[in-house]
PDB file of N, CA and C in Angstrom:
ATOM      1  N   UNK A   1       8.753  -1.637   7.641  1.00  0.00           N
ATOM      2  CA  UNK A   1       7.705  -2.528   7.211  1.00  0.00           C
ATOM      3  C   UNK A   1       6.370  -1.786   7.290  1.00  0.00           C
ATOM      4  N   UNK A   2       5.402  -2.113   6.002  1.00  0.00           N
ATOM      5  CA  UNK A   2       4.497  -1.524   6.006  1.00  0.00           C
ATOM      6  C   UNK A   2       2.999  -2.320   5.947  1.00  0.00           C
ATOM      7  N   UNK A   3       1.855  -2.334   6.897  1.00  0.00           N
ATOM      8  CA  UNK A   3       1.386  -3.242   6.476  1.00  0.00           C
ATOM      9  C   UNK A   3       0.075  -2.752   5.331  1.00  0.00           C
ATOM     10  N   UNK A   4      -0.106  -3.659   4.822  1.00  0.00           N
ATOM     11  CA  UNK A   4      -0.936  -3.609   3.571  1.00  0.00           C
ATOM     12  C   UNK A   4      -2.442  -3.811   3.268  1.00  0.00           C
ATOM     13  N   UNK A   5      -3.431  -3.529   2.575  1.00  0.00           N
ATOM     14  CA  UNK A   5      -4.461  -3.629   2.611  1.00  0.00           C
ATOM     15  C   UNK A   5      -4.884  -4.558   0.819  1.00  0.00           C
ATOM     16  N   UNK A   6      -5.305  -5.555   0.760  1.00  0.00           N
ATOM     17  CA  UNK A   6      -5.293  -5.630  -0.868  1.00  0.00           C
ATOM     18  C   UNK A   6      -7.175  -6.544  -1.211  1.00  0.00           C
ATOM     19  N   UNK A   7      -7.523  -5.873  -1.740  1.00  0.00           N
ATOM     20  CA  UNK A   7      -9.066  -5.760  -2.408  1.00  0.00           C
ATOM     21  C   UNK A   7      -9.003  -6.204  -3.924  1.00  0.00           C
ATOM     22  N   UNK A   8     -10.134  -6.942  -4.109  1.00  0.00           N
ATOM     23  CA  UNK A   8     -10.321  -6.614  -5.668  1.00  0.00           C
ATOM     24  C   UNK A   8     -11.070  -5.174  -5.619  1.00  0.00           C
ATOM     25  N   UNK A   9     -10.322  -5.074  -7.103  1.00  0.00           N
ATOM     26  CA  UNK A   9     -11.133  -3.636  -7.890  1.00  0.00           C
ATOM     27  C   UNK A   9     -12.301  -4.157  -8.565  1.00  0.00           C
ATOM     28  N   UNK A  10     -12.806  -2.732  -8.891  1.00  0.00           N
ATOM     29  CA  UNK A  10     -14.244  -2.700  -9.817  1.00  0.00           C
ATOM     30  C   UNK A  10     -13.222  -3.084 -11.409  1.00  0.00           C
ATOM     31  N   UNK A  11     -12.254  -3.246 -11.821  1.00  0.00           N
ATOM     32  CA  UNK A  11     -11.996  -3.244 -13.088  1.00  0.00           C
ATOM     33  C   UNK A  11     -11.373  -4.463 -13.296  1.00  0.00           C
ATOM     34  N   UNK A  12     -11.383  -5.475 -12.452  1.00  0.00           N
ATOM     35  CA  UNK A  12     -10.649  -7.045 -12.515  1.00  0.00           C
ATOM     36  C   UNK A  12      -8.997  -6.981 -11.654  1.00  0.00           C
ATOM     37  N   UNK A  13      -8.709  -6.031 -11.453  1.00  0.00           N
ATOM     38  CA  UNK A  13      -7.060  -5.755 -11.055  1.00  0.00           C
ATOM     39  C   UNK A  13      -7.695  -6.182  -9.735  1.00  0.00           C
ATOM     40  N   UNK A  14      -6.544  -6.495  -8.946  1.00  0.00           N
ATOM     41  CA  UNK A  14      -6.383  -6.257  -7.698  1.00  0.00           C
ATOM     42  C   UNK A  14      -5.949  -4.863  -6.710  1.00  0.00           C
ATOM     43  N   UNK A  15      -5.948  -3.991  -5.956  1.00  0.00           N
ATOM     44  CA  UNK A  15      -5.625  -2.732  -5.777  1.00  0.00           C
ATOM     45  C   UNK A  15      -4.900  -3.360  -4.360  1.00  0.00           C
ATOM     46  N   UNK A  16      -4.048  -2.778  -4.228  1.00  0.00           N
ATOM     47  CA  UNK A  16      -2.783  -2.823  -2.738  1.00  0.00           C
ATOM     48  C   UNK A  16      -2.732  -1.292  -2.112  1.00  0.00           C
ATOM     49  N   UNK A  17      -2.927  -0.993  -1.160  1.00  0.00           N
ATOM     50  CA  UNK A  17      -3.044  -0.245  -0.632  1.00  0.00           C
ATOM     51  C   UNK A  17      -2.484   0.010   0.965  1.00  0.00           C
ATOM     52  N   UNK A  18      -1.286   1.159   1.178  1.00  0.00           N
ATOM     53  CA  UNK A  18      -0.608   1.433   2.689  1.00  0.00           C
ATOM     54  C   UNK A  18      -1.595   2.383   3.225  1.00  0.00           C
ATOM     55  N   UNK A  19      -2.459   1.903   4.216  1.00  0.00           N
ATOM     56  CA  UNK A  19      -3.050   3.156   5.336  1.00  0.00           C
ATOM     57  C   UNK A  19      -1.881   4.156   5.150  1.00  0.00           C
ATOM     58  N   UNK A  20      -1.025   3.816   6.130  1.00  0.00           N
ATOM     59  CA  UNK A  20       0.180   4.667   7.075  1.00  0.00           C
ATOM     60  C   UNK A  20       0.628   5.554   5.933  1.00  0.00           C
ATOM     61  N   UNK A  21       0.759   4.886   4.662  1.00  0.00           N
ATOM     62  CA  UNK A  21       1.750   5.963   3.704  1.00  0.00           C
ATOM     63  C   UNK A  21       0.246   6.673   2.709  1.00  0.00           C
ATOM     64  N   UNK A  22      -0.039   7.956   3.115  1.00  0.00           N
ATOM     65  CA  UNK A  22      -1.539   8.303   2.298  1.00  0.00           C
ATOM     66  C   UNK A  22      -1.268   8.508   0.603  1.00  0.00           C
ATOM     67  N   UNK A  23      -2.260   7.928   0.005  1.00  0.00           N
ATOM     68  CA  UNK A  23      -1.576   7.557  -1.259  1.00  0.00           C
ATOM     69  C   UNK A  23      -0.736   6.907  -1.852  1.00  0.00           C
ATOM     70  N   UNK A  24      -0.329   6.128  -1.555  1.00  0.00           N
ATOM     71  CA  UNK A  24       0.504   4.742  -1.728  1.00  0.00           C
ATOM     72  C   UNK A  24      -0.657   3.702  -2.054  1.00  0.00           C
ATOM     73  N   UNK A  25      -0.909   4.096  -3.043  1.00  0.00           N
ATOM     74  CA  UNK A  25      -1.979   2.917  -3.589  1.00  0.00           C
ATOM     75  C   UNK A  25      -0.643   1.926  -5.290  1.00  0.00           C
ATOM     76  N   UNK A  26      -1.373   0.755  -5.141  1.00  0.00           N
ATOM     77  CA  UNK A  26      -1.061  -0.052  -6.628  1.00  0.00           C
ATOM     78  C   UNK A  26      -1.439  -0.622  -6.838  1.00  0.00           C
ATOM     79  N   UNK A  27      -1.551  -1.485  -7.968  1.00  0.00           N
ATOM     80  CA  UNK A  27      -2.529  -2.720  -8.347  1.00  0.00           C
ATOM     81  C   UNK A  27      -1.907  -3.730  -9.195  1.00  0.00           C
ATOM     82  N   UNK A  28      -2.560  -4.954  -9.320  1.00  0.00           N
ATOM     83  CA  UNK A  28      -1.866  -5.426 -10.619  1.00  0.00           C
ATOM     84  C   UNK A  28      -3.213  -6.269 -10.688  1.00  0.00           C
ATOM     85  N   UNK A  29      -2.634  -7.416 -11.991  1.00  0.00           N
ATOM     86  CA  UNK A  29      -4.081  -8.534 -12.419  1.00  0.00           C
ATOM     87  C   UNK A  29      -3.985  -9.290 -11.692  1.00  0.00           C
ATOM     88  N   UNK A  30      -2.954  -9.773 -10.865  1.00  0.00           N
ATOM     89  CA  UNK A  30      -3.341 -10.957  -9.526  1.00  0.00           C
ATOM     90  C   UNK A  30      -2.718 -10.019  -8.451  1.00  0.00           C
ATOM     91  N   UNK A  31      -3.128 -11.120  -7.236  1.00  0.00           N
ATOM     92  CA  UNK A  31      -2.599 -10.725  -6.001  1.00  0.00           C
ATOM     93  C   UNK A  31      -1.286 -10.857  -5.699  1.00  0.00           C
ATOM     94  N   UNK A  32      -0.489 -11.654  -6.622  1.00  0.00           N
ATOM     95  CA  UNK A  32       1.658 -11.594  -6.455  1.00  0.00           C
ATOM     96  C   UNK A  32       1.369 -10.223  -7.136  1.00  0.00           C
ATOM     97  N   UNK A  33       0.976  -9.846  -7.952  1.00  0.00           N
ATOM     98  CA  UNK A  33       1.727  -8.708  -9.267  1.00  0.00           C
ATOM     99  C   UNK A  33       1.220  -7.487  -8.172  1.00  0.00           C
ATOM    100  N   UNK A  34       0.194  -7.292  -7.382  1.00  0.00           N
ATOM    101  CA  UNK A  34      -0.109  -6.106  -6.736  1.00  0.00           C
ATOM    102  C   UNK A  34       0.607  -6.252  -5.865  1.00  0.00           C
ATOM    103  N   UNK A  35       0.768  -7.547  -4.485  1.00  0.00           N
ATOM    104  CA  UNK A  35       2.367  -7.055  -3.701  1.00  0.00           C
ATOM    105  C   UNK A  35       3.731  -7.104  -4.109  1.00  0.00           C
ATOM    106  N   UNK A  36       3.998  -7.161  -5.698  1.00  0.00           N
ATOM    107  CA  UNK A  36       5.365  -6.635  -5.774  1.00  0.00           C
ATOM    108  C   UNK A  36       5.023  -5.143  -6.452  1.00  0.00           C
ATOM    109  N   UNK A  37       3.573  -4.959  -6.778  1.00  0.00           N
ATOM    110  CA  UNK A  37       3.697  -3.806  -7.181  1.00  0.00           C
ATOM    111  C   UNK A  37       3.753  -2.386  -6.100  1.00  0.00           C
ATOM    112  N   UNK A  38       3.022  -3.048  -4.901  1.00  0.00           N
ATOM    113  CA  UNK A  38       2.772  -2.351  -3.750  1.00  0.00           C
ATOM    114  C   UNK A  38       4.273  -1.818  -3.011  1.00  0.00           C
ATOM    115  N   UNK A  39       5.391  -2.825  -2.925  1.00  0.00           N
ATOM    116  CA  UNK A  39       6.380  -2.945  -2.592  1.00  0.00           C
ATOM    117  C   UNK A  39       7.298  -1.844  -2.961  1.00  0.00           C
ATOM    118  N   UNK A  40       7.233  -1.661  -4.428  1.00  0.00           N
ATOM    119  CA  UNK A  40       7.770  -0.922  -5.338  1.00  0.00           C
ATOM    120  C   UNK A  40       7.624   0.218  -4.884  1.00  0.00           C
ATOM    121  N   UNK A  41       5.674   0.765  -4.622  1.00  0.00           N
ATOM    122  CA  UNK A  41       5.505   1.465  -4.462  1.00  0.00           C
ATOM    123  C   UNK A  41       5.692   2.511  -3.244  1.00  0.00           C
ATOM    124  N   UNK A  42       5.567   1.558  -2.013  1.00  0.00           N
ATOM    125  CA  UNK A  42       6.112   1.989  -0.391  1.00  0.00           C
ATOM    126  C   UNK A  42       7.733   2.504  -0.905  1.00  0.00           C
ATOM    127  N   UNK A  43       8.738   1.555  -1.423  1.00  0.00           N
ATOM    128  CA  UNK A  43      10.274   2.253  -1.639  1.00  0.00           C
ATOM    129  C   UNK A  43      10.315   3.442  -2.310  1.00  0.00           C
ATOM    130  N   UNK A  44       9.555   3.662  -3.040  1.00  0.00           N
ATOM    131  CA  UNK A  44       9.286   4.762  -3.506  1.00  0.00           C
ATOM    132  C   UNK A  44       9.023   5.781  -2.787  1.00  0.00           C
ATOM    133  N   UNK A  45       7.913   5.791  -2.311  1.00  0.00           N
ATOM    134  CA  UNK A  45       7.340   6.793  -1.441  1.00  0.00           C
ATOM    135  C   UNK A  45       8.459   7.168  -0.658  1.00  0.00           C
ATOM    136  N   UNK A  46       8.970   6.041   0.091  1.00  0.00           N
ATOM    137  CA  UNK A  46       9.193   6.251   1.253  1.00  0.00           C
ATOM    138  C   UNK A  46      10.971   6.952   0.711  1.00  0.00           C
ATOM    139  N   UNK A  47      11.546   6.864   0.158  1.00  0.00           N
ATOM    140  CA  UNK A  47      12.525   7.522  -0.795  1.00  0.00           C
ATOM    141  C   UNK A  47      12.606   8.434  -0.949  1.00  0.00           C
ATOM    142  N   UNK A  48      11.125   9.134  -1.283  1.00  0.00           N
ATOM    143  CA  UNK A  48      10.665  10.388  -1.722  1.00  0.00           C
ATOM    144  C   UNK A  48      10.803  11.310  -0.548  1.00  0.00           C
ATOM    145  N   UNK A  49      10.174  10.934   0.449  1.00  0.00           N
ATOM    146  CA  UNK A  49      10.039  11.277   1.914  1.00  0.00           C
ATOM    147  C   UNK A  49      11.397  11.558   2.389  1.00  0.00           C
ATOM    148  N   UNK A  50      12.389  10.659   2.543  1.00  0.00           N
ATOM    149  CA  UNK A  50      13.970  11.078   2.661  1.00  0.00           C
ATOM    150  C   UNK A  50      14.394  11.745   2.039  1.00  0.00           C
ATOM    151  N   UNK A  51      14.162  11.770   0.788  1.00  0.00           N
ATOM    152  CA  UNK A  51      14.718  13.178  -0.441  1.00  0.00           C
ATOM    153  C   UNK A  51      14.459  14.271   0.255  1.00  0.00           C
ATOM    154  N   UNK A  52      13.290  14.462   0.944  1.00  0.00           N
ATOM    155  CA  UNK A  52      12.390  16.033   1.027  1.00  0.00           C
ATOM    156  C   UNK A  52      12.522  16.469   2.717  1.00  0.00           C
ATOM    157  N   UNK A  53      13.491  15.323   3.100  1.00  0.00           N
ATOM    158  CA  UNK A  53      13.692  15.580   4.507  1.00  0.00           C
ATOM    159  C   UNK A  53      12.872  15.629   5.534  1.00  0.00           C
ATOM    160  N   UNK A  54      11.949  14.887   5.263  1.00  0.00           N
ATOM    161  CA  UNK A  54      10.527  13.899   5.867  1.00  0.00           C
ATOM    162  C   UNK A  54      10.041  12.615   6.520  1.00  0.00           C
ATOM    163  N   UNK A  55      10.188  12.977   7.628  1.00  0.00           N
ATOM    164  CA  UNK A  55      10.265  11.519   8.254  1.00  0.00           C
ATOM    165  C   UNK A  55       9.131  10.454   8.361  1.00  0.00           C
ATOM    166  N   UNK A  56       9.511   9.093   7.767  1.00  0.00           N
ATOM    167  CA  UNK A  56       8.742   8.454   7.416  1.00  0.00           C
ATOM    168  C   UNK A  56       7.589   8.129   8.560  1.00  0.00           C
ATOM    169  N   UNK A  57       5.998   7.872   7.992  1.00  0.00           N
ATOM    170  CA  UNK A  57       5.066   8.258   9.320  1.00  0.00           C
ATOM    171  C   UNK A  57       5.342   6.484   9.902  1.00  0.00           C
ATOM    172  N   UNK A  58       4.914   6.792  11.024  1.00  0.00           N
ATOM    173  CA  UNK A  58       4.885   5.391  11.782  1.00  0.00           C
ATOM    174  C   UNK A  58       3.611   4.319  11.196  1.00  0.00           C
ATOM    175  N   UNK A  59       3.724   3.107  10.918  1.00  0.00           N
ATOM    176  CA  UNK A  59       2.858   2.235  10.471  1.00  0.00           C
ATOM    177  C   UNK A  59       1.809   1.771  11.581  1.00  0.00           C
ATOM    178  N   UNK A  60       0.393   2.538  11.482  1.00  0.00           N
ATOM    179  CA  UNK A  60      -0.497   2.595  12.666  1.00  0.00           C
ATOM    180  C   UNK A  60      -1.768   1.866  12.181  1.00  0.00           C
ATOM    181  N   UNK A  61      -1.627   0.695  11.314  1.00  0.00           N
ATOM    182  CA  UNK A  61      -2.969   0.515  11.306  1.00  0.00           C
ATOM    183  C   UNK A  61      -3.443  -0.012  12.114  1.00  0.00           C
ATOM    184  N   UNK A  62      -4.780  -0.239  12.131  1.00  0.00           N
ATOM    185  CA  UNK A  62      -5.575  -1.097  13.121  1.00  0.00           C
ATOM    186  C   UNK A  62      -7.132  -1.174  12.396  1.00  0.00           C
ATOM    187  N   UNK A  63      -7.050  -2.621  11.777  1.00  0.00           N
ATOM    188  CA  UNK A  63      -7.933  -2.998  11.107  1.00  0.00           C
ATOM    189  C   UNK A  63      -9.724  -3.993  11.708  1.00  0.00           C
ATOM    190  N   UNK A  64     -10.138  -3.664  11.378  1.00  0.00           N
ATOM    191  CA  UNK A  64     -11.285  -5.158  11.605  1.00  0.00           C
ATOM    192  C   UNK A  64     -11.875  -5.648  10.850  1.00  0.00           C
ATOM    193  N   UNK A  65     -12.119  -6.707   9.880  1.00  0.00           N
ATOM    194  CA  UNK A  65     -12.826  -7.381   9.069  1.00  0.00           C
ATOM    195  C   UNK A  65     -13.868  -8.165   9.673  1.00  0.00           C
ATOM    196  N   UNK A  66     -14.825  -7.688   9.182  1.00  0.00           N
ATOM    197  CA  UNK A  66     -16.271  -8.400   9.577  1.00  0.00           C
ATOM    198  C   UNK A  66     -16.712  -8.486   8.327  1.00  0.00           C
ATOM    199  N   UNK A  67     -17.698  -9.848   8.648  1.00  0.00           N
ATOM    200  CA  UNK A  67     -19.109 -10.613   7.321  1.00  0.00           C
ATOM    201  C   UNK A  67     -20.377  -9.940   8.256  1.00  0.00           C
ATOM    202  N   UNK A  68     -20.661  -9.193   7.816  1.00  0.00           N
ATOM    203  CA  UNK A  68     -22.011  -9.016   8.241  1.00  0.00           C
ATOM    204  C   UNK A  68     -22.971  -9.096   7.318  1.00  0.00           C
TER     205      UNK A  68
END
């Protein structure tokens, strides 16, 4: 399990984004279409990583959201 980060973009999409996996970014036009797109994208990665005999990194975020 990976946890996720998801923003609007500057271009109307939504962008999904894994800290833990660097570059594991995706997006879609709503927020369902970017976490199944995000989803897609972690199996992927993380696929890729087993192909190349790479062990997947540990999921370390640690976030804070503030309104300032």
């Amino acid at each position: 399990m990976c946890q996720v980060l998801i923003h609007p973009g500057e271009d109307g999409y939504w962008v999904a984004e894994c800290p833990s996996l660097p570059g594991c970014i995706s997006q879609g036009l709503t927020r369902e279409e970017a976490i199944i797109n995000i989803r897609e994208a972690i199996d992927g990665y993380v696929i890729s990583l087993q192909t190349d005999g790479i062990s997947v990194p540990e999921d370390s975020l640690e976030a804070l959201l503030l309104a300032v």
